[in-house]
PDB file of N, CA and C in Angstrom:
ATOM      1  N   UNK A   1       0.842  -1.156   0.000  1.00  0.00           N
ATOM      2  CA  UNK A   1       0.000   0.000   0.000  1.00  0.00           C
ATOM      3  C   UNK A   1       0.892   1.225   0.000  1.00  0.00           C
ATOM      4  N   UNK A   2       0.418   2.492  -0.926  1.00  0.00           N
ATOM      5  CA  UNK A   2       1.525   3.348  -0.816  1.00  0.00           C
ATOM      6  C   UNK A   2       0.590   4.587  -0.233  1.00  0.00           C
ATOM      7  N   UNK A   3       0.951   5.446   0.337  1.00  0.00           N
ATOM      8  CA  UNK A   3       0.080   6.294   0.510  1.00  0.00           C
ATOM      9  C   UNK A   3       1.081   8.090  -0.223  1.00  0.00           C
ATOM     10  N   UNK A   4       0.265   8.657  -0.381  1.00  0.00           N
ATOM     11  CA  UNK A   4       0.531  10.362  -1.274  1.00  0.00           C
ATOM     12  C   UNK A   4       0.774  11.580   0.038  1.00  0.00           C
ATOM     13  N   UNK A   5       1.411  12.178  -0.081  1.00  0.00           N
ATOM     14  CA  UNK A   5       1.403  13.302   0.614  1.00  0.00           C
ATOM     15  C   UNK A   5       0.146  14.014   0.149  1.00  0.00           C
ATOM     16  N   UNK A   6      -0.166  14.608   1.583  1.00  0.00           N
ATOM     17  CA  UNK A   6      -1.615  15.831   1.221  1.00  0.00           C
ATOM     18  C   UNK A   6      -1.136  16.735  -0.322  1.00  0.00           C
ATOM     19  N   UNK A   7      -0.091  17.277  -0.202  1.00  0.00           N
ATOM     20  CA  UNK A   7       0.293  18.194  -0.845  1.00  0.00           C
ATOM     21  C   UNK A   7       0.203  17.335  -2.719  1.00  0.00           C
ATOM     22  N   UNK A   8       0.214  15.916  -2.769  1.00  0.00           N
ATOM     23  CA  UNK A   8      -0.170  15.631  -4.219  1.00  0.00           C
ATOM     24  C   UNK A   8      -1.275  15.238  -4.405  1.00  0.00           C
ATOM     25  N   UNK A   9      -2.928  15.796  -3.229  1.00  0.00           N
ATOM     26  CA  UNK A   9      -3.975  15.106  -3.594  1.00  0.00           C
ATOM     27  C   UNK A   9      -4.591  16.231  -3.552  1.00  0.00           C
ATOM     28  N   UNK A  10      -5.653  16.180  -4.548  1.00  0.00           N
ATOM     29  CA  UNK A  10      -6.858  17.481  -4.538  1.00  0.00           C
ATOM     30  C   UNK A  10      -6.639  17.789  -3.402  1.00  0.00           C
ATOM     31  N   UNK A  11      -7.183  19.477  -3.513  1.00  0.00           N
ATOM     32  CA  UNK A  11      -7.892  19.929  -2.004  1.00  0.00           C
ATOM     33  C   UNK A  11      -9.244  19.336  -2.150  1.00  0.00           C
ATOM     34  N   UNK A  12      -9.399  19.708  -0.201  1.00  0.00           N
ATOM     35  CA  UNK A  12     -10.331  19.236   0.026  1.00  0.00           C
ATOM     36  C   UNK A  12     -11.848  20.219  -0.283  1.00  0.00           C
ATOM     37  N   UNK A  13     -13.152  19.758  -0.675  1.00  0.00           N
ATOM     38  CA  UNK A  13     -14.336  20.766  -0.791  1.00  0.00           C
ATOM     39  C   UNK A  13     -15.058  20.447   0.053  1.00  0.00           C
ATOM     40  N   UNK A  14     -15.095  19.704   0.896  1.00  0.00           N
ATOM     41  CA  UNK A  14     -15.449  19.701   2.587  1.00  0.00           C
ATOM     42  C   UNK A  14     -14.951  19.414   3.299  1.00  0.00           C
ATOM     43  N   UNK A  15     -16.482  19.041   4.430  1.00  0.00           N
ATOM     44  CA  UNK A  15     -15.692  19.146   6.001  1.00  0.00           C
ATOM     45  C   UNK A  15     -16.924  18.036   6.798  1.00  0.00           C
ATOM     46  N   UNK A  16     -16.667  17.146   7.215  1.00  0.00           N
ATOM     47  CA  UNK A  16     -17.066  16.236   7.748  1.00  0.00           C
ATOM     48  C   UNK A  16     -17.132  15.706   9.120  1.00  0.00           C
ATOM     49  N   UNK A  17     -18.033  16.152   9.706  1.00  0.00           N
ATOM     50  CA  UNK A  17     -17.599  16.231  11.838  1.00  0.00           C
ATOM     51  C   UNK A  17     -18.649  15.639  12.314  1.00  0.00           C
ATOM     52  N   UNK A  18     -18.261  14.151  12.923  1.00  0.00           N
ATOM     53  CA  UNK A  18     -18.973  12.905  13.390  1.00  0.00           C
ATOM     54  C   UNK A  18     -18.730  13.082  14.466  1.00  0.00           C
ATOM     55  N   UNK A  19     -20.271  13.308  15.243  1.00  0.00           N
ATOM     56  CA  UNK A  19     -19.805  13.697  16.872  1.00  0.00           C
ATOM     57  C   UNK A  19     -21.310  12.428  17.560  1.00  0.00           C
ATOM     58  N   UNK A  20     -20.901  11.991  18.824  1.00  0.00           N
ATOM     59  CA  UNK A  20     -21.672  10.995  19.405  1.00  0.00           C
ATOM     60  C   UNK A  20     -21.960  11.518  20.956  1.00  0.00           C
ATOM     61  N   UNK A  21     -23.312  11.601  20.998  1.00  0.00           N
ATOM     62  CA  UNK A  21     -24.004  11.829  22.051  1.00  0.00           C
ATOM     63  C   UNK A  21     -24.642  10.977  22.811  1.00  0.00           C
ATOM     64  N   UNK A  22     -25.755  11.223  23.769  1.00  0.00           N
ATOM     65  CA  UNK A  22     -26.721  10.803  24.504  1.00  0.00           C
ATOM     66  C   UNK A  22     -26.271   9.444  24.651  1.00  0.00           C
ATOM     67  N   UNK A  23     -25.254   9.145  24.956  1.00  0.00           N
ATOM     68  CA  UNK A  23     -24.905   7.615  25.238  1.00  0.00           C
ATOM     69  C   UNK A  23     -25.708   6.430  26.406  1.00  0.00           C
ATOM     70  N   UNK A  24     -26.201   5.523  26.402  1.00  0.00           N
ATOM     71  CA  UNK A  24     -26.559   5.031  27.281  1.00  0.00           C
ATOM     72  C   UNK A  24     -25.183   3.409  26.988  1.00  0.00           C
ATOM     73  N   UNK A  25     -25.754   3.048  28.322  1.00  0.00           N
ATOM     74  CA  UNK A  25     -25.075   1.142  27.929  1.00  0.00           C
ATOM     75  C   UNK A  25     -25.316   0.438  26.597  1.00  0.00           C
ATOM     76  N   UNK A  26     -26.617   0.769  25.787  1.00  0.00           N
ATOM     77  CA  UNK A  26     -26.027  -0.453  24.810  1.00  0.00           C
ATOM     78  C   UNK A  26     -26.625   0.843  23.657  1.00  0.00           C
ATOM     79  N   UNK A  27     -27.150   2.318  23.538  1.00  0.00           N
ATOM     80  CA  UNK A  27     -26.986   3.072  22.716  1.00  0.00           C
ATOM     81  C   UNK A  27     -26.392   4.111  22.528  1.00  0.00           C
ATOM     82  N   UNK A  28     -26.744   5.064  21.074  1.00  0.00           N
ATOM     83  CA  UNK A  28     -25.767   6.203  21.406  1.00  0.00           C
ATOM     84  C   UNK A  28     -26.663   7.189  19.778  1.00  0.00           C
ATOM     85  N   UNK A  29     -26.307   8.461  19.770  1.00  0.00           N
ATOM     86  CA  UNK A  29     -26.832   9.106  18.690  1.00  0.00           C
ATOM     87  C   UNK A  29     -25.645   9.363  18.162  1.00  0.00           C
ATOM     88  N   UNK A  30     -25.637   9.238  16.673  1.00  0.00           N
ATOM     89  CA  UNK A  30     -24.289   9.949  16.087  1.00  0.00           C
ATOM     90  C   UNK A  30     -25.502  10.863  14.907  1.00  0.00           C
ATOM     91  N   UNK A  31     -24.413  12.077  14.713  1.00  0.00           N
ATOM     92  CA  UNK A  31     -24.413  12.967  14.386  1.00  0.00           C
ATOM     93  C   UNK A  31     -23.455  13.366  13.170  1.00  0.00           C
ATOM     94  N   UNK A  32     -23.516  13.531  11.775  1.00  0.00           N
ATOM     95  CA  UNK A  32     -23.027  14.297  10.718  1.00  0.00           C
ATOM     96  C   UNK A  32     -23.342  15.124  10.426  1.00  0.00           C
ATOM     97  N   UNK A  33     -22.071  16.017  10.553  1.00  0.00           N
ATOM     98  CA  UNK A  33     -22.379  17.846   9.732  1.00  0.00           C
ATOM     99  C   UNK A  33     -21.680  17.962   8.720  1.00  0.00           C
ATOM    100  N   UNK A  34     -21.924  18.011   7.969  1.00  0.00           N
ATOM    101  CA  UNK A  34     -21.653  18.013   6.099  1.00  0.00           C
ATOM    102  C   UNK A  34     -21.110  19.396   6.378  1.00  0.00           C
ATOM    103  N   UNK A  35     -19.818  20.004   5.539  1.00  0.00           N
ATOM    104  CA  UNK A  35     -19.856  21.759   5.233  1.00  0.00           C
ATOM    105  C   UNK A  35     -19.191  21.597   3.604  1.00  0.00           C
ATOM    106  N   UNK A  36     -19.737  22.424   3.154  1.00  0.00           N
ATOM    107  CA  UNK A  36     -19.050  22.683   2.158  1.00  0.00           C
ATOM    108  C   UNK A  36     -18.004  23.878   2.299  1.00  0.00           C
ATOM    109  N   UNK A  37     -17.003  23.278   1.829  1.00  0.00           N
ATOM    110  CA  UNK A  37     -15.936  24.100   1.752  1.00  0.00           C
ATOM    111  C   UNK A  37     -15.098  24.664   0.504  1.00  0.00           C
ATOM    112  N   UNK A  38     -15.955  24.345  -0.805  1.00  0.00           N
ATOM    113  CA  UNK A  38     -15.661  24.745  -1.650  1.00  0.00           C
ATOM    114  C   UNK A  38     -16.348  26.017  -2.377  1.00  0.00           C
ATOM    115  N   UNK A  39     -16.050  26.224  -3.626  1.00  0.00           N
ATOM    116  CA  UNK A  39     -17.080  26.679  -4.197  1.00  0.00           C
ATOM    117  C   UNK A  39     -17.992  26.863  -5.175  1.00  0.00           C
ATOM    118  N   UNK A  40     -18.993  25.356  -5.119  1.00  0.00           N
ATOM    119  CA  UNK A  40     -19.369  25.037  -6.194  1.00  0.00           C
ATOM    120  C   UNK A  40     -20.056  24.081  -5.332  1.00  0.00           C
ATOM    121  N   UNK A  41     -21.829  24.478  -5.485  1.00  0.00           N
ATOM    122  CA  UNK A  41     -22.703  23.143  -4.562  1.00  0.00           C
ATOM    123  C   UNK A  41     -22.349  22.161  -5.084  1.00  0.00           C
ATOM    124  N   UNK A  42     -23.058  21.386  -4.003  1.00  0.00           N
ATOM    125  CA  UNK A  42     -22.930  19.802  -3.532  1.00  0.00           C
ATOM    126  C   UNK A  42     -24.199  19.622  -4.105  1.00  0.00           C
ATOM    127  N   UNK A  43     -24.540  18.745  -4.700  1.00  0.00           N
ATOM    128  CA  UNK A  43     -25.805  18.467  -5.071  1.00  0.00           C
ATOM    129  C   UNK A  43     -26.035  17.148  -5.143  1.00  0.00           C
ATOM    130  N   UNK A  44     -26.975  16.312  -4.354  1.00  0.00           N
ATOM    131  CA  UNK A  44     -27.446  14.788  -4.159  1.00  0.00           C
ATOM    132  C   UNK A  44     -26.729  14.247  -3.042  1.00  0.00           C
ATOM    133  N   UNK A  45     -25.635  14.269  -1.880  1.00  0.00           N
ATOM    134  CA  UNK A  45     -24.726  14.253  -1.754  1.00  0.00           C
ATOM    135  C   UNK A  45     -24.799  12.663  -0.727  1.00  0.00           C
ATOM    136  N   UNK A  46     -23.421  11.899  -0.502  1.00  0.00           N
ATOM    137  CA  UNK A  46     -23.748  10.623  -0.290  1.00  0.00           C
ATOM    138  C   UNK A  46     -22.274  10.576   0.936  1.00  0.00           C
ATOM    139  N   UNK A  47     -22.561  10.151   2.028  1.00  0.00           N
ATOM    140  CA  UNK A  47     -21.199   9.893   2.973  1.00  0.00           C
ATOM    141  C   UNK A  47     -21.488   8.147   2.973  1.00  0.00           C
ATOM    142  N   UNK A  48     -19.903   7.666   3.236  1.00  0.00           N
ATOM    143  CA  UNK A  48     -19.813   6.096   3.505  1.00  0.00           C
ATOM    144  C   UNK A  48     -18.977   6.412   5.057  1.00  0.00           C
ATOM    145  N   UNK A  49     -19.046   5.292   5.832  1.00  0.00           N
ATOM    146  CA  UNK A  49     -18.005   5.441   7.079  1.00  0.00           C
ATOM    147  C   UNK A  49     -18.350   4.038   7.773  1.00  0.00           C
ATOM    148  N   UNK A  50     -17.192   3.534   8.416  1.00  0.00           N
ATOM    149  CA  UNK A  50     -17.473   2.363   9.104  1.00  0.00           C
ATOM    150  C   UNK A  50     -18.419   2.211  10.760  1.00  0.00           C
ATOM    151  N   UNK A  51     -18.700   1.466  10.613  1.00  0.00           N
ATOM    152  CA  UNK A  51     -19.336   0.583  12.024  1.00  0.00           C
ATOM    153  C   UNK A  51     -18.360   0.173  13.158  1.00  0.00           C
ATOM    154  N   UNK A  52     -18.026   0.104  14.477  1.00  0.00           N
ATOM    155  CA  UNK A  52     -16.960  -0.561  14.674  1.00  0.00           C
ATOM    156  C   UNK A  52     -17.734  -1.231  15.803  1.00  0.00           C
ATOM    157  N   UNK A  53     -17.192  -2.183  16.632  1.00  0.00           N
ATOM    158  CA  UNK A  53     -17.211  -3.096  17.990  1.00  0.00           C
ATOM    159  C   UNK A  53     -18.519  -3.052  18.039  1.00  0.00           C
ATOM    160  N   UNK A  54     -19.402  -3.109  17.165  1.00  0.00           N
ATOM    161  CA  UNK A  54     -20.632  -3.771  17.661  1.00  0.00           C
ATOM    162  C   UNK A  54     -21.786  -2.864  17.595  1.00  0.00           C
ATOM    163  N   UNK A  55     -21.406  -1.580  16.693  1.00  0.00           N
ATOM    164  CA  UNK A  55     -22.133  -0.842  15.949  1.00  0.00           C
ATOM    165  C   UNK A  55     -22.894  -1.000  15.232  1.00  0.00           C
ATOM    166  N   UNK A  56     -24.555  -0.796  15.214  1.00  0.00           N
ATOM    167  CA  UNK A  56     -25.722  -1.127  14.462  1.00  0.00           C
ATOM    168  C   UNK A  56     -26.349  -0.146  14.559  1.00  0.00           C
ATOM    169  N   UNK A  57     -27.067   0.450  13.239  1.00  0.00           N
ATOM    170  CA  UNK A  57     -27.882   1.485  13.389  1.00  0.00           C
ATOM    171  C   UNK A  57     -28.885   1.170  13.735  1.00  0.00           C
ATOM    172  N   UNK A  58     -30.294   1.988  14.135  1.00  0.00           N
ATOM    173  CA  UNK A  58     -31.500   1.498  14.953  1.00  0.00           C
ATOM    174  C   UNK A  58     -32.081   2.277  14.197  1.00  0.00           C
ATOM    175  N   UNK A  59     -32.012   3.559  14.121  1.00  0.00           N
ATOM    176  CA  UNK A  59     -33.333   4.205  13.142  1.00  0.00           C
ATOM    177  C   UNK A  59     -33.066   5.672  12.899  1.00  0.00           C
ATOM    178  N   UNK A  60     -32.692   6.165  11.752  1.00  0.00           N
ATOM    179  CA  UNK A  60     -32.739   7.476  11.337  1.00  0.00           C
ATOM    180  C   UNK A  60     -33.741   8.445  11.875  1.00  0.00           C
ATOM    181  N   UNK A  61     -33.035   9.288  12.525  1.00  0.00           N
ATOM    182  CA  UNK A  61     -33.501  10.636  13.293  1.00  0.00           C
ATOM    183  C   UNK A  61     -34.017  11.321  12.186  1.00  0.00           C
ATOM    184  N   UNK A  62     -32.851  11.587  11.729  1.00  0.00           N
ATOM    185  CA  UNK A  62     -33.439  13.481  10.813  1.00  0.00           C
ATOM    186  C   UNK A  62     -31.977  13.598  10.212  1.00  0.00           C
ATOM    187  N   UNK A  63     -32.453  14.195   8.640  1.00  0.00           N
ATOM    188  CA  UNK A  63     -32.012  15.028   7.868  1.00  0.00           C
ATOM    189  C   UNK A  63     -31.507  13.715   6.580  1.00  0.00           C
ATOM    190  N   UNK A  64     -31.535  12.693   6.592  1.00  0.00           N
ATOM    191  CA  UNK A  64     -31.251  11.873   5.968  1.00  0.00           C
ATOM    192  C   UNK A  64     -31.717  10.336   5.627  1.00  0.00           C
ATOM    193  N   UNK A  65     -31.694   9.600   4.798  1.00  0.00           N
ATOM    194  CA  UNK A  65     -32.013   7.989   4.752  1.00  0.00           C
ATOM    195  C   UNK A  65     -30.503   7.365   5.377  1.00  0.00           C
ATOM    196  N   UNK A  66     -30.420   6.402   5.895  1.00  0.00           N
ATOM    197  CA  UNK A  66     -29.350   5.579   6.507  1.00  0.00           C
ATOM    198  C   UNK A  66     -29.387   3.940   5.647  1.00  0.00           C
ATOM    199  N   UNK A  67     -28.387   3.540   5.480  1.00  0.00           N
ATOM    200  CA  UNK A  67     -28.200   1.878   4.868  1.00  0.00           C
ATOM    201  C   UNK A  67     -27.150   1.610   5.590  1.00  0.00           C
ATOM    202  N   UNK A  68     -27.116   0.068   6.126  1.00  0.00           N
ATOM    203  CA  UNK A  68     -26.210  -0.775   6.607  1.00  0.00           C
ATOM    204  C   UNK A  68     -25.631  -1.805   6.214  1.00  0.00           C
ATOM    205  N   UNK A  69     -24.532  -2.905   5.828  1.00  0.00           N
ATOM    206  CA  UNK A  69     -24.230  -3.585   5.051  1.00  0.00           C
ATOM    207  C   UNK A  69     -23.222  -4.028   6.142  1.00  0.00           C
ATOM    208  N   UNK A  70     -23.177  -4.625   6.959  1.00  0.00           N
ATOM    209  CA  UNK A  70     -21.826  -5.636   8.071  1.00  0.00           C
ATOM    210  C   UNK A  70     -21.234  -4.230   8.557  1.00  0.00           C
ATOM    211  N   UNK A  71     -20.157  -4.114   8.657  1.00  0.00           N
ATOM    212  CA  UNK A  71     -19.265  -3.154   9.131  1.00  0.00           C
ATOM    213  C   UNK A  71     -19.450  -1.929   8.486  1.00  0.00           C
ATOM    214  N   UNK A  72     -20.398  -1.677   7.263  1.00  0.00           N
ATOM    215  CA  UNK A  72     -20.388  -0.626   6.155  1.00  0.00           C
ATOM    216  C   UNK A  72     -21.784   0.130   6.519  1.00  0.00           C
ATOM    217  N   UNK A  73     -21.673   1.567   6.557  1.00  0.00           N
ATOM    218  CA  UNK A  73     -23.024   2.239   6.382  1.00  0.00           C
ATOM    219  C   UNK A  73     -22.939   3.452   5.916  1.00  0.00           C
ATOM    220  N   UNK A  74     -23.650   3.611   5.320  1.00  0.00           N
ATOM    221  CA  UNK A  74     -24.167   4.382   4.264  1.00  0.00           C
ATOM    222  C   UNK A  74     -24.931   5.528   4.423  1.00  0.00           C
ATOM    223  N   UNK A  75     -25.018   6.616   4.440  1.00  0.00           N
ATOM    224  CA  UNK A  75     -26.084   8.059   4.700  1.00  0.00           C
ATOM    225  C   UNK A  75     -26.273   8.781   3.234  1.00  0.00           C
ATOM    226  N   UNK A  76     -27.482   8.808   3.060  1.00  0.00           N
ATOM    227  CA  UNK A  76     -27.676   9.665   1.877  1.00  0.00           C
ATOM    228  C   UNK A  76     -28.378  11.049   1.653  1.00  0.00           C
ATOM    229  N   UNK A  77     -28.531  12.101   0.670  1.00  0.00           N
ATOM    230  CA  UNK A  77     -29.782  12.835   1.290  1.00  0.00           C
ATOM    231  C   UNK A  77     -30.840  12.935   1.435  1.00  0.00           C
ATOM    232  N   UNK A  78     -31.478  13.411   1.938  1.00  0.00           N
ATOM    233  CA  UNK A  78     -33.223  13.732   2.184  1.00  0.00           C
ATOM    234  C   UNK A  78     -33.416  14.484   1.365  1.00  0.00           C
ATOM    235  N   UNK A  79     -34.495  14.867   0.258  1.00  0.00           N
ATOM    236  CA  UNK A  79     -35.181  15.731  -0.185  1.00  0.00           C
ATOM    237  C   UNK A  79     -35.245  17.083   0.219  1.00  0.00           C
ATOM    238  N   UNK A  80     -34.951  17.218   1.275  1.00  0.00           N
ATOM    239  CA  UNK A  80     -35.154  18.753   2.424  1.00  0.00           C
ATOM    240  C   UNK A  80     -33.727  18.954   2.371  1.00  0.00           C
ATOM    241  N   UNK A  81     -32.504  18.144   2.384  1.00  0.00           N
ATOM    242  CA  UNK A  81     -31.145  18.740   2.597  1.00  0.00           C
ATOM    243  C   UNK A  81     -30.610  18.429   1.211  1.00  0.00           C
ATOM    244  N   UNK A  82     -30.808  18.181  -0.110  1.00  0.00           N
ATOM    245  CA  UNK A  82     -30.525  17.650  -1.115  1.00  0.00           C
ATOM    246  C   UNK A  82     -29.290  18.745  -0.973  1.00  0.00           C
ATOM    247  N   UNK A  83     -29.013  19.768  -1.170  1.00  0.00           N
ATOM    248  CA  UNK A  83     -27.720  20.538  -2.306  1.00  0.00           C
ATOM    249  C   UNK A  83     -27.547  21.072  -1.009  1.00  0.00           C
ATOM    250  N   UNK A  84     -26.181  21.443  -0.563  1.00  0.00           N
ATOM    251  CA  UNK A  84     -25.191  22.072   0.556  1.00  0.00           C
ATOM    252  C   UNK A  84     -24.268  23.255  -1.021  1.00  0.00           C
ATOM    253  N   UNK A  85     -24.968  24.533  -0.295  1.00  0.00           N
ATOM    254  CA  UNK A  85     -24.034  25.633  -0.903  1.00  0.00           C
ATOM    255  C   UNK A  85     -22.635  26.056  -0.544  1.00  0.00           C
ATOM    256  N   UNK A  86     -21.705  26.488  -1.319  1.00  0.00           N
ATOM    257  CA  UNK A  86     -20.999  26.780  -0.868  1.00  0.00           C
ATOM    258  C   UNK A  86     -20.628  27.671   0.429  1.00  0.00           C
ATOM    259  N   UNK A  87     -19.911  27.189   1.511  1.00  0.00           N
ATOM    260  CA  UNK A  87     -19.868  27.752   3.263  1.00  0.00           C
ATOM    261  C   UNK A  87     -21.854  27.315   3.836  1.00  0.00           C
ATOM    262  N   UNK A  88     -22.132  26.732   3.558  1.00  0.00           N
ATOM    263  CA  UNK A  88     -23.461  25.561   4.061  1.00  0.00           C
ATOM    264  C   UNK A  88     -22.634  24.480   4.861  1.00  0.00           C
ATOM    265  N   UNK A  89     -23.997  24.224   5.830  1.00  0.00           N
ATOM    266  CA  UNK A  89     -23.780  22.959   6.658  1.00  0.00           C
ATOM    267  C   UNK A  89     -25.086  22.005   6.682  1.00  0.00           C
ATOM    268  N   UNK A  90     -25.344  20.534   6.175  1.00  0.00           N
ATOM    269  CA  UNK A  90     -26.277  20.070   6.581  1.00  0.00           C
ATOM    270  C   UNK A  90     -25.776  19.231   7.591  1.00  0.00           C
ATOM    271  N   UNK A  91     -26.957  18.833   8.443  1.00  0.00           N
ATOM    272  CA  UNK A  91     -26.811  17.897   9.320  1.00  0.00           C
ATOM    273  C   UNK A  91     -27.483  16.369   8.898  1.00  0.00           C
ATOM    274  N   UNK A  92     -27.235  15.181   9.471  1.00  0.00           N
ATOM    275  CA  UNK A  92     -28.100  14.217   9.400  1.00  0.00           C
ATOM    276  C   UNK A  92     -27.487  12.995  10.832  1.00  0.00           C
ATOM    277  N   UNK A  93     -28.907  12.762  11.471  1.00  0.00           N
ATOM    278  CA  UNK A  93     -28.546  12.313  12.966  1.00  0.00           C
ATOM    279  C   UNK A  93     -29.447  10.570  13.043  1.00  0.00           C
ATOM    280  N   UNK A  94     -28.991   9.696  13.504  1.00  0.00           N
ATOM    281  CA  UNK A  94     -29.469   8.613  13.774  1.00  0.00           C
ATOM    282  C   UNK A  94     -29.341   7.857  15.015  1.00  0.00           C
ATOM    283  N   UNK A  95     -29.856   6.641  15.329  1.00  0.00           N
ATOM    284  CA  UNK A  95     -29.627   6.304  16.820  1.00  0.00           C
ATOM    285  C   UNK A  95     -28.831   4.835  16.256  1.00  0.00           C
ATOM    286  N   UNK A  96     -27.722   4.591  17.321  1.00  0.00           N
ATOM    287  CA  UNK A  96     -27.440   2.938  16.891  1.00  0.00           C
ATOM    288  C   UNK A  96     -27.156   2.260  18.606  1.00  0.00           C
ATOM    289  N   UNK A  97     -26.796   1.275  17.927  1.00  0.00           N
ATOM    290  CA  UNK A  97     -26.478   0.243  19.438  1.00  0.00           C
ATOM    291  C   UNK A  97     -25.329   0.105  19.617  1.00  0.00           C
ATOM    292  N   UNK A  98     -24.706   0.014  20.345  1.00  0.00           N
ATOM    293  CA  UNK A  98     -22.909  -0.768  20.784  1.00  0.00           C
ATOM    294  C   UNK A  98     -22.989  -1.624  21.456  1.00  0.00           C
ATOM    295  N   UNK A  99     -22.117  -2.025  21.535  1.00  0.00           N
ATOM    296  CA  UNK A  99     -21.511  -3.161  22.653  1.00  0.00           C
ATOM    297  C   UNK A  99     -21.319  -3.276  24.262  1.00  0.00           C
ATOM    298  N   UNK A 100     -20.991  -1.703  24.275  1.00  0.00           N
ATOM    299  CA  UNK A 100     -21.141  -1.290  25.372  1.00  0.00           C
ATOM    300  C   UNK A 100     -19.512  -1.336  25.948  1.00  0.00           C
ATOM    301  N   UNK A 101     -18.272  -1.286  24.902  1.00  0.00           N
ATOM    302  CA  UNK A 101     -17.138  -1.624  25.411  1.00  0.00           C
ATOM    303  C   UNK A 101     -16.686  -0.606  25.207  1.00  0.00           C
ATOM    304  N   UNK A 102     -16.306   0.067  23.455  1.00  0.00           N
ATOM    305  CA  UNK A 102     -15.634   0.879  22.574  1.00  0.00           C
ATOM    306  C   UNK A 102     -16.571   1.550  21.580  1.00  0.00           C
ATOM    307  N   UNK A 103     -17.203   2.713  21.780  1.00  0.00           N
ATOM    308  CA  UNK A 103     -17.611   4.013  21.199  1.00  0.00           C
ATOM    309  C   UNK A 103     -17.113   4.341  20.083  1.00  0.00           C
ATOM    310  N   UNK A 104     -16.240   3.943  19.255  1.00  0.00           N
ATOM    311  CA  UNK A 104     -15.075   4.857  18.153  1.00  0.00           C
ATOM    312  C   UNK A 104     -15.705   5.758  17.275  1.00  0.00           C
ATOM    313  N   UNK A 105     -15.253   6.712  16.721  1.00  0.00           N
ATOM    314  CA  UNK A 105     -15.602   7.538  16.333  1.00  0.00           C
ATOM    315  C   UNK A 105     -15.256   6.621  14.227  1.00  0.00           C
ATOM    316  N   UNK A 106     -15.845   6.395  13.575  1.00  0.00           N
ATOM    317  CA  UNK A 106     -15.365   6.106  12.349  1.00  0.00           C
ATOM    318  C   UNK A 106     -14.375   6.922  12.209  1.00  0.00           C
ATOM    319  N   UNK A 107     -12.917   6.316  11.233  1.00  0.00           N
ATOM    320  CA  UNK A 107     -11.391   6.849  10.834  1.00  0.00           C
ATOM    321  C   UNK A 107     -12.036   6.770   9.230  1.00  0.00           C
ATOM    322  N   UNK A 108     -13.134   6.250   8.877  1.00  0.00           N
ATOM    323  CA  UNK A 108     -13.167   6.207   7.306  1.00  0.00           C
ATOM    324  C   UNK A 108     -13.881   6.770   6.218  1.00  0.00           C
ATOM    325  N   UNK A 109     -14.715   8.058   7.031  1.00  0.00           N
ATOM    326  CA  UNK A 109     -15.623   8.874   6.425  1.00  0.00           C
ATOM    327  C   UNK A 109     -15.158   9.320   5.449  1.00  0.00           C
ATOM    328  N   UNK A 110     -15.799   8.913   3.957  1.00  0.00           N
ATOM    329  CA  UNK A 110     -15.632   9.578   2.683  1.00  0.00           C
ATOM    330  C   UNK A 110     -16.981   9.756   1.935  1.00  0.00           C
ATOM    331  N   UNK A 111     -16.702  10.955   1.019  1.00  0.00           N
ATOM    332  CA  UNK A 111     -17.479  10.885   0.084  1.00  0.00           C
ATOM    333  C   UNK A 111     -17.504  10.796  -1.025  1.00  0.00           C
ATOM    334  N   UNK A 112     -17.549  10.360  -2.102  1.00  0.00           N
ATOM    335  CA  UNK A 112     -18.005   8.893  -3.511  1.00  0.00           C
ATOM    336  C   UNK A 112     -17.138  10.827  -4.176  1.00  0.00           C
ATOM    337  N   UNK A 113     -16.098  11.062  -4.756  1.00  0.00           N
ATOM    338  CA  UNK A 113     -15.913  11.411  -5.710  1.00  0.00           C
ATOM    339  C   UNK A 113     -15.337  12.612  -5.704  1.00  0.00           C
ATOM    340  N   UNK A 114     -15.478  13.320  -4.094  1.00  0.00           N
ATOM    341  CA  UNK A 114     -15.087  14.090  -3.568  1.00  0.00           C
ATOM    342  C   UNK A 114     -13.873  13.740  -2.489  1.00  0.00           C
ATOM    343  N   UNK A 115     -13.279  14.779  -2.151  1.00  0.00           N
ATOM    344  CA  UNK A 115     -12.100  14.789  -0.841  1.00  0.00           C
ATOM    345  C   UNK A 115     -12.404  15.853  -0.225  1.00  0.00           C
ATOM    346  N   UNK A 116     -13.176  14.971   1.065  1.00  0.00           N
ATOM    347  CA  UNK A 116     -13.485  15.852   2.144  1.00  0.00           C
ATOM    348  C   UNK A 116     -12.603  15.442   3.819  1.00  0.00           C
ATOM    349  N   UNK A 117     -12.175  16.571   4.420  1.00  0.00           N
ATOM    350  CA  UNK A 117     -11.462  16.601   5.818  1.00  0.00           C
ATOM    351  C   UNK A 117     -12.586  16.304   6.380  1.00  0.00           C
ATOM    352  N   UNK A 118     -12.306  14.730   7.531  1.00  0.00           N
ATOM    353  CA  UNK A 118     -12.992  14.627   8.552  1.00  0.00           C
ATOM    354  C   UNK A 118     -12.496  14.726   9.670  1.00  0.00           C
ATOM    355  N   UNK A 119     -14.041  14.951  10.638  1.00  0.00           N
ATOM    356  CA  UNK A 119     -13.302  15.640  12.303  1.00  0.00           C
ATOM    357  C   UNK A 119     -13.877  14.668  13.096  1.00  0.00           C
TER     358      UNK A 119
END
């Protein structure tokens, strides 16, 4: 595997900040804030990011549809947040389950075509 210095890969046209709340023992809410950081909307827009230790989604809150696939899940947009303008933020929030051991924050948030900084 080889990996590129930042400095030989596109900039980035967003900004991606996965934050986890309301935790109980076996749930938790996570939270995506989309920004655009370019300048030129986002239009349809699609995040992938992993599952870890026992991560399962339970049911989409708001601002988005959710898909799951083993370790893989999927967020897409809603009709109501379709296009993020340039310096825009959408949100999209869901509830899942853990294990109750390890919380992690996904290391693998991307989006299909774009290079966006995640937080």
């Amino acid at each position: 595997m080889f990996f590129l210095a930042d400095a030989n890969l596109p900039a980035t046209t967003c900004q991606v900040t996965y934050t986890i709340s309301n935790v109980t023992s076996t749930t938790f809410r996570g939270t995506l804030a989309l920004k655009n950081t370019g300048t030129q909307t986002i239009n349809g827009w699609q995040l992938n990011f992993g599952l870890y230790q026992g991560q399962t989604l339970q049911q989409p809150v708001s601002g988005a549809t959710f898909a799951e696939s083993g370790p893989n899940a999927q967020v897409k947009t809603a009709s109501s947040n379709s296009t993020v303008a340039p310096g825009a933020t959408v949100t999209a929030s869901f509830t899942a389950s853990w294990d109750g051991k390890v919380n992690q924050k996904p290391g693998n948030i991307n989006m299909p075509n774009r290079r966006c900084a995640a937080r």
